[in-house]
C-alpha atoms as a PDB file:
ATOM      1  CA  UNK A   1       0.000   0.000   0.000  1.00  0.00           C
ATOM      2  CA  UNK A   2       3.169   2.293   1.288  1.00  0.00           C
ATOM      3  CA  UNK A   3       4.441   2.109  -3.032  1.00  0.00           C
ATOM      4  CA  UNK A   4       0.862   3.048  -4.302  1.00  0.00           C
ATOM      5  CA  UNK A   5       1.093   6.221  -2.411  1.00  0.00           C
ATOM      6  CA  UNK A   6       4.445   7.234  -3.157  1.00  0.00           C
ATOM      7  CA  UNK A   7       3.757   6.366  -6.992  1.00  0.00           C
ATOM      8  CA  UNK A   8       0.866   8.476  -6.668  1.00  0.00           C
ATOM      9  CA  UNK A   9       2.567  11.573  -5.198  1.00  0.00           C
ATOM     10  CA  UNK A  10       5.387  11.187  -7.353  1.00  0.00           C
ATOM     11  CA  UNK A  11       3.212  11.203 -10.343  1.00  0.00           C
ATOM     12  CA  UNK A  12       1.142  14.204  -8.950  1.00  0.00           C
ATOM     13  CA  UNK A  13       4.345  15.887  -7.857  1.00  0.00           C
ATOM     14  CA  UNK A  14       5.505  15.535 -11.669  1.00  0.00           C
ATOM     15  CA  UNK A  15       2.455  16.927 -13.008  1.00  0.00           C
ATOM     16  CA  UNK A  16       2.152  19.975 -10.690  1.00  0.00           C
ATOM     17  CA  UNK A  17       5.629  20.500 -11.549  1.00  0.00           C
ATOM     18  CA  UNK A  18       4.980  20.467 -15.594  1.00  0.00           C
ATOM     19  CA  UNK A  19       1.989  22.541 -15.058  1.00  0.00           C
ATOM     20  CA  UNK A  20       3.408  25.462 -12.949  1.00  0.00           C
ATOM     21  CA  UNK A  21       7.081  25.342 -15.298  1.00  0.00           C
ATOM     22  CA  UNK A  22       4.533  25.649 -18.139  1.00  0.00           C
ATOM     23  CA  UNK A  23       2.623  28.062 -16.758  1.00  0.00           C
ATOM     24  CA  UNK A  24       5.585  30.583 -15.280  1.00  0.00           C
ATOM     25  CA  UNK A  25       7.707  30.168 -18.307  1.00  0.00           C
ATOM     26  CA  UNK A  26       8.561  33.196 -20.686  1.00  0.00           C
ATOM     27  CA  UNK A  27       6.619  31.730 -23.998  1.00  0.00           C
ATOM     28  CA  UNK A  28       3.697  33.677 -25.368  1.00  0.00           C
ATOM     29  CA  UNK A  29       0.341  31.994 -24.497  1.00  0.00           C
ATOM     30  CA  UNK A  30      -0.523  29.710 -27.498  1.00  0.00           C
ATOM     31  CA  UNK A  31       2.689  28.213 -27.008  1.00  0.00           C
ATOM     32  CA  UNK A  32       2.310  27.152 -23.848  1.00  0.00           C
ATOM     33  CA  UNK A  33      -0.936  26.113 -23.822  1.00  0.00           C
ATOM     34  CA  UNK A  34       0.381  23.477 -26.736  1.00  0.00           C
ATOM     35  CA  UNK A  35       3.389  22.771 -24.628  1.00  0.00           C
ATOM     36  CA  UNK A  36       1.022  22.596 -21.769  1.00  0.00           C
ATOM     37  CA  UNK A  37      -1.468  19.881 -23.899  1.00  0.00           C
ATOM     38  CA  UNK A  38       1.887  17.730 -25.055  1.00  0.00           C
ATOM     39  CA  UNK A  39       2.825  17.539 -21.428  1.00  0.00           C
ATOM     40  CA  UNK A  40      -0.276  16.602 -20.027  1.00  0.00           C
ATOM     41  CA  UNK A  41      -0.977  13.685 -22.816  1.00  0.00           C
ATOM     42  CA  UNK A  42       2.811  12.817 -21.946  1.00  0.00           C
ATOM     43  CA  UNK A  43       2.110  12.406 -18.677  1.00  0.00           C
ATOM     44  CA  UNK A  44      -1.680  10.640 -19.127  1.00  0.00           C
ATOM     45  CA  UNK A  45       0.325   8.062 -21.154  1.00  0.00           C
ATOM     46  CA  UNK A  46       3.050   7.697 -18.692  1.00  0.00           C
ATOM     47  CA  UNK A  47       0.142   7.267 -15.962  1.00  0.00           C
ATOM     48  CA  UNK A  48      -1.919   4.822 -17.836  1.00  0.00           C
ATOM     49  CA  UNK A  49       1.094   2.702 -18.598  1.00  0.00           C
ATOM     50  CA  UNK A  50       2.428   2.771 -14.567  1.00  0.00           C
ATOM     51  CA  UNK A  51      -1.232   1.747 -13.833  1.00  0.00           C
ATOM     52  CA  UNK A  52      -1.349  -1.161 -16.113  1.00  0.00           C
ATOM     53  CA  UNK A  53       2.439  -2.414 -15.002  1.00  0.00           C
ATOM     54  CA  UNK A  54       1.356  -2.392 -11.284  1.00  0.00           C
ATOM     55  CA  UNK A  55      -2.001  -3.901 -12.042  1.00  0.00           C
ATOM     56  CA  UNK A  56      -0.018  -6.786 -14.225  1.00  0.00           C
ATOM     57  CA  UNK A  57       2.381  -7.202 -11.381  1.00  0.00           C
ATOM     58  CA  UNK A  58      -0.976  -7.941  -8.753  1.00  0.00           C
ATOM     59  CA  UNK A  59      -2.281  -9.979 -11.157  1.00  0.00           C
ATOM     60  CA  UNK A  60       1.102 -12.246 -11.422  1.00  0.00           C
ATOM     61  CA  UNK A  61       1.388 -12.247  -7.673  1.00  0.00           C
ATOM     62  CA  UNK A  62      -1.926 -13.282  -7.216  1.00  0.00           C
ATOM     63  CA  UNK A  63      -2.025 -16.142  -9.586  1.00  0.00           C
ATOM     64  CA  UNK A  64       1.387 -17.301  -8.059  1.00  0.00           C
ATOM     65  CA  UNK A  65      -0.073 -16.953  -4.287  1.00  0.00           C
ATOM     66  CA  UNK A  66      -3.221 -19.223  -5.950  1.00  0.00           C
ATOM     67  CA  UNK A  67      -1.280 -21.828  -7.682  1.00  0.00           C
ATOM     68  CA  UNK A  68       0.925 -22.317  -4.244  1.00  0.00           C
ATOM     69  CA  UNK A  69      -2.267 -22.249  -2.039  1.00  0.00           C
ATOM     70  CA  UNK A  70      -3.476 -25.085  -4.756  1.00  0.00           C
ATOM     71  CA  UNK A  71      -0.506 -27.123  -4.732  1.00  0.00           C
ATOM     72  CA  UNK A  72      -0.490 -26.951  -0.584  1.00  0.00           C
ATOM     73  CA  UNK A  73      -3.926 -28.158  -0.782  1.00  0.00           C
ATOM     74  CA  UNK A  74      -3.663 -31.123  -2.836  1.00  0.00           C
ATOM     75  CA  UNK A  75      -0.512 -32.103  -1.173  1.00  0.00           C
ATOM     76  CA  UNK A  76      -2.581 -31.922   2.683  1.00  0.00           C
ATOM     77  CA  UNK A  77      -5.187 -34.431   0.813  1.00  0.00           C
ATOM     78  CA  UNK A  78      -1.926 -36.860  -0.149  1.00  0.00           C
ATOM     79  CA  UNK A  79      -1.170 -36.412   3.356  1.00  0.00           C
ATOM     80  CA  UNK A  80      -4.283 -36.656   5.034  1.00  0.00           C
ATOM     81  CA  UNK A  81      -5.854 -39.456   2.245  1.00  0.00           C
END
């Protein structure tokens, strides 16, 4: 639970960063609201793809922690039977 939150305030920490460099920097307005848009669809992607390795990662764990709970049960019916 402790990674999921410091994923998420890196990520958020990254993003209000990007937003307020965009924001404060010297460019004239269109420019930065482009510069603004590319950063923000960089950083949906980047966030989408982080989402989808950590839920692949649960997933694998959790089919692991099944197939050992499986195997532990057939071998207390050997042991038992």
């Amino acid at each position: 639970m402790n990674s999921i939150k410091f994923v998420s305030a890196l990520l958020a920490g990254a993003a209000v960063g990007a937003a307020l460099g965009i924001l404060f920097a010297p460019g004239k307005g269109p420019a930065n609201r482009k510069a603004f848009s590319r950063k923000s669809s960089d950083f949906t992607n980047e966030l989408k793809d982080k989402t989808n390795d950590f839920i692949e990662s649960v997933v694998e764990k959790f089919e692991a922690a099944k197939e050992e709970a499986q195997q532990l049960a057939e071998n207390g019916k050997l042991k038992a039977g």
